[in-house]
Protein backbone atom coordinates (compact mmCIF):
# COMPACT_ATOMS: atom_id res chain seq x y z
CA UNK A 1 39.84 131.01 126.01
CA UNK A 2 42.29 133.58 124.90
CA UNK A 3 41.78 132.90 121.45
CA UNK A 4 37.75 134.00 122.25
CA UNK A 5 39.32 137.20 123.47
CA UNK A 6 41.76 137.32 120.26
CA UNK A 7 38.99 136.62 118.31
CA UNK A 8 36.34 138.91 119.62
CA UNK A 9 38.62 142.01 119.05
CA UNK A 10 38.92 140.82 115.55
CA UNK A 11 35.80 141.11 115.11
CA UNK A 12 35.11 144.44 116.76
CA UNK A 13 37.89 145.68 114.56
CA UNK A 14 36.26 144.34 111.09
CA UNK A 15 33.29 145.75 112.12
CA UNK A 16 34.31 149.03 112.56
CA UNK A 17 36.71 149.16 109.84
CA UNK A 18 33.59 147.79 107.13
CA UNK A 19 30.29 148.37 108.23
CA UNK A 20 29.11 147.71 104.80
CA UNK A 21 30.46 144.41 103.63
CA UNK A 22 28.99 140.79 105.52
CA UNK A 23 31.08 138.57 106.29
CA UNK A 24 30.48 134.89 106.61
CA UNK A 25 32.14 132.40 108.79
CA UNK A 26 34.94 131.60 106.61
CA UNK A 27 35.57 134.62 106.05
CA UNK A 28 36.05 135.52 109.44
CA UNK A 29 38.45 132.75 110.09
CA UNK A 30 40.66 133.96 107.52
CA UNK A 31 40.70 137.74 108.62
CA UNK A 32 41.70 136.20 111.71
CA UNK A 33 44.62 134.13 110.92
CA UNK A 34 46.39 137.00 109.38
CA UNK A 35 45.87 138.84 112.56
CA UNK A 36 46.09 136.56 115.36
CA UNK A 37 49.65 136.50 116.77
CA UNK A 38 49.74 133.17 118.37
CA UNK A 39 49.43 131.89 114.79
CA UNK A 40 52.34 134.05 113.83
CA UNK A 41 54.19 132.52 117.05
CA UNK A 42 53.36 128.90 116.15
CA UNK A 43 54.46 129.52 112.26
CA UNK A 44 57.80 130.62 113.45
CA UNK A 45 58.07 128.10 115.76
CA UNK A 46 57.57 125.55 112.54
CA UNK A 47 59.99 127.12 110.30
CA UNK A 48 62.71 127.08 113.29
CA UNK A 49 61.76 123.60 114.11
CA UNK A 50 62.32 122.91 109.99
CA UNK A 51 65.49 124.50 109.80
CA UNK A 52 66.85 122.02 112.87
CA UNK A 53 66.00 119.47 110.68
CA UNK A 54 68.30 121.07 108.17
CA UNK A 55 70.74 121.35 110.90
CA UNK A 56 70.52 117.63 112.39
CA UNK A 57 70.91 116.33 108.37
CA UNK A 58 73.77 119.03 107.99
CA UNK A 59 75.87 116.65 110.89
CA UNK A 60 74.98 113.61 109.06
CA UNK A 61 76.19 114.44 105.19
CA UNK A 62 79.95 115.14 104.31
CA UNK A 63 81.43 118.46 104.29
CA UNK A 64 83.25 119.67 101.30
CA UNK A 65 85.06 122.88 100.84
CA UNK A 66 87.22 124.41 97.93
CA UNK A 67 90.28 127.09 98.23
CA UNK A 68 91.71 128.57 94.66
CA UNK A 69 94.11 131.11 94.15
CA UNK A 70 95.93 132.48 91.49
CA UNK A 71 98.77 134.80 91.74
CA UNK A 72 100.80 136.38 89.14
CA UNK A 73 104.39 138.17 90.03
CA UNK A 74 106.35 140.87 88.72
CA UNK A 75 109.50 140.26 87.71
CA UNK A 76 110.34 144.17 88.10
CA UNK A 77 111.92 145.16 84.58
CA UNK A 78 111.93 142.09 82.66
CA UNK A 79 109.08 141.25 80.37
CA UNK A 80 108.33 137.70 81.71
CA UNK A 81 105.94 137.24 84.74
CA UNK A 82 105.27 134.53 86.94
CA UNK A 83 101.84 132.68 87.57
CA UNK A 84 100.70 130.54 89.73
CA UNK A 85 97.60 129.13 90.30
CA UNK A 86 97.00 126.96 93.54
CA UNK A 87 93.81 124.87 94.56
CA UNK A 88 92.46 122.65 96.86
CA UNK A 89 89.24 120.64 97.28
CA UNK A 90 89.19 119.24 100.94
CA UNK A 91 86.30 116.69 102.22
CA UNK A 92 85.23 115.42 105.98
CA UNK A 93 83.26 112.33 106.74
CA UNK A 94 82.33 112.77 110.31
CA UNK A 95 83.44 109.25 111.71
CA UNK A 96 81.04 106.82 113.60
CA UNK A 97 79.59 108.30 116.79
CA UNK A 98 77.24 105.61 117.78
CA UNK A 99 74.38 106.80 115.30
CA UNK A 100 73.98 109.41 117.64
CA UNK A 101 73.65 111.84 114.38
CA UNK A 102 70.76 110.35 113.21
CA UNK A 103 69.09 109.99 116.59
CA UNK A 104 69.34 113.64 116.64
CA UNK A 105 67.71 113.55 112.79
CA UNK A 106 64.93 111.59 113.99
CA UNK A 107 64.50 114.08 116.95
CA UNK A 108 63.73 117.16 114.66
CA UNK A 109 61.87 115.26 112.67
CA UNK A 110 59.47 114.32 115.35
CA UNK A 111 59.92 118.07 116.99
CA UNK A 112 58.50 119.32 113.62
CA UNK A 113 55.81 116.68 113.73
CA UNK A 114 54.91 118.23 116.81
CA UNK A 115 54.96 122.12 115.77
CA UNK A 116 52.84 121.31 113.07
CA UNK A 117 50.18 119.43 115.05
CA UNK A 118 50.26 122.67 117.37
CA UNK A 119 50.04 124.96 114.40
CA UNK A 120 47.03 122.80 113.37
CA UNK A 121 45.55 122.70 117.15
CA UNK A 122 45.96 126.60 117.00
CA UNK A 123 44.23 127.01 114.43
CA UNK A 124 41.02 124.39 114.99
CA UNK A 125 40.73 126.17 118.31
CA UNK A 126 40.49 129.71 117.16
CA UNK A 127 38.42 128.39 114.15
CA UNK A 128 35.99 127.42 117.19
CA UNK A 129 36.11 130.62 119.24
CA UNK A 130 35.65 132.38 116.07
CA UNK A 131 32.42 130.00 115.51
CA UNK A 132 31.15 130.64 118.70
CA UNK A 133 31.22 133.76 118.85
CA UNK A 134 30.01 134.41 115.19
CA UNK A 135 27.07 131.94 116.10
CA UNK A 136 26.56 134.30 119.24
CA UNK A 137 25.99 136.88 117.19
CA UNK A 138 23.64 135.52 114.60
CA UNK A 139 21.53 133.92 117.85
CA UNK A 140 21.52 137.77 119.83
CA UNK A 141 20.29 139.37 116.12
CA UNK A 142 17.57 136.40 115.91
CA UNK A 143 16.40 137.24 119.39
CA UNK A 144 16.34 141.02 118.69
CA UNK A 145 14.40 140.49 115.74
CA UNK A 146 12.20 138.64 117.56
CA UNK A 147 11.56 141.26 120.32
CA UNK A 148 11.07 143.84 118.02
């Protein structure tokens, strides 16, 4: 129902922005998902929902770091200087934890399962409110043609 609302507005808006140009029903729908803000809610919702699944895989994999440094002293006075270069590549296995790491994997996963089925259900709904309504409208100009 709020989409209808959403959706209506849209429309209102188009119209008054280009009287001239007709728009058809797909044409509609995709005005309206770039200006629908639910949509906009659910896509974010996805992308955070993908980057826990970066997150949850992050805990799984090893983690490897590097530290390098070089350093060159002064002797003060003498012509020969001192260099040293240092370095050191360190990596972490988290240990065992009752595969609780990729129970948490599998739990993104299915979380972004689920935001993308409600970015889908977003959308089929305000693809129908837009329907309706643009159906509305071509039945009310058939009917005023008809009185006329």
């Amino acid at each position: 129902m709020g989409f209808f609302f959403l959706s209506f507005f849209a429309l209102q808006a188009l119209a008054a922005t280009e009287k001239s140009q007709v728009y058809d029903l797909p044409a509609l729908f995709e005005h309206s998902t770039q200006h629908v803000t639910r949509l906009k809610i659910e896509e974010s919702k996805l992308k955070a929902a993908r980057a826990g699944n970066r997150e949850a895989l992050g805990e799984i994999l090893p983690k490897a770091s590097f530290l390098g440094s070089y350093t060159r002293q002064d002797k003060g006075g003498t012509v020969s200087s001192q260099n040293q270069t240092n370095g050191r590549f360190n990596v972490q296995q988290p240990l065992f934890r009752g595969f609780q790491e990729f129970f948490a994997l599998s739990a993104a996963k299915a979380g972004t399962r689920a935001q993308e089925y409600s970015l889908q259900w977003a959308k089929a709904m305000l693809m129908k409110d837009i329907a309706d309504l643009y159906f509305s409208i071509l039945q009310a100009e058939s009917a005023e043609r008809l009185m006329q």
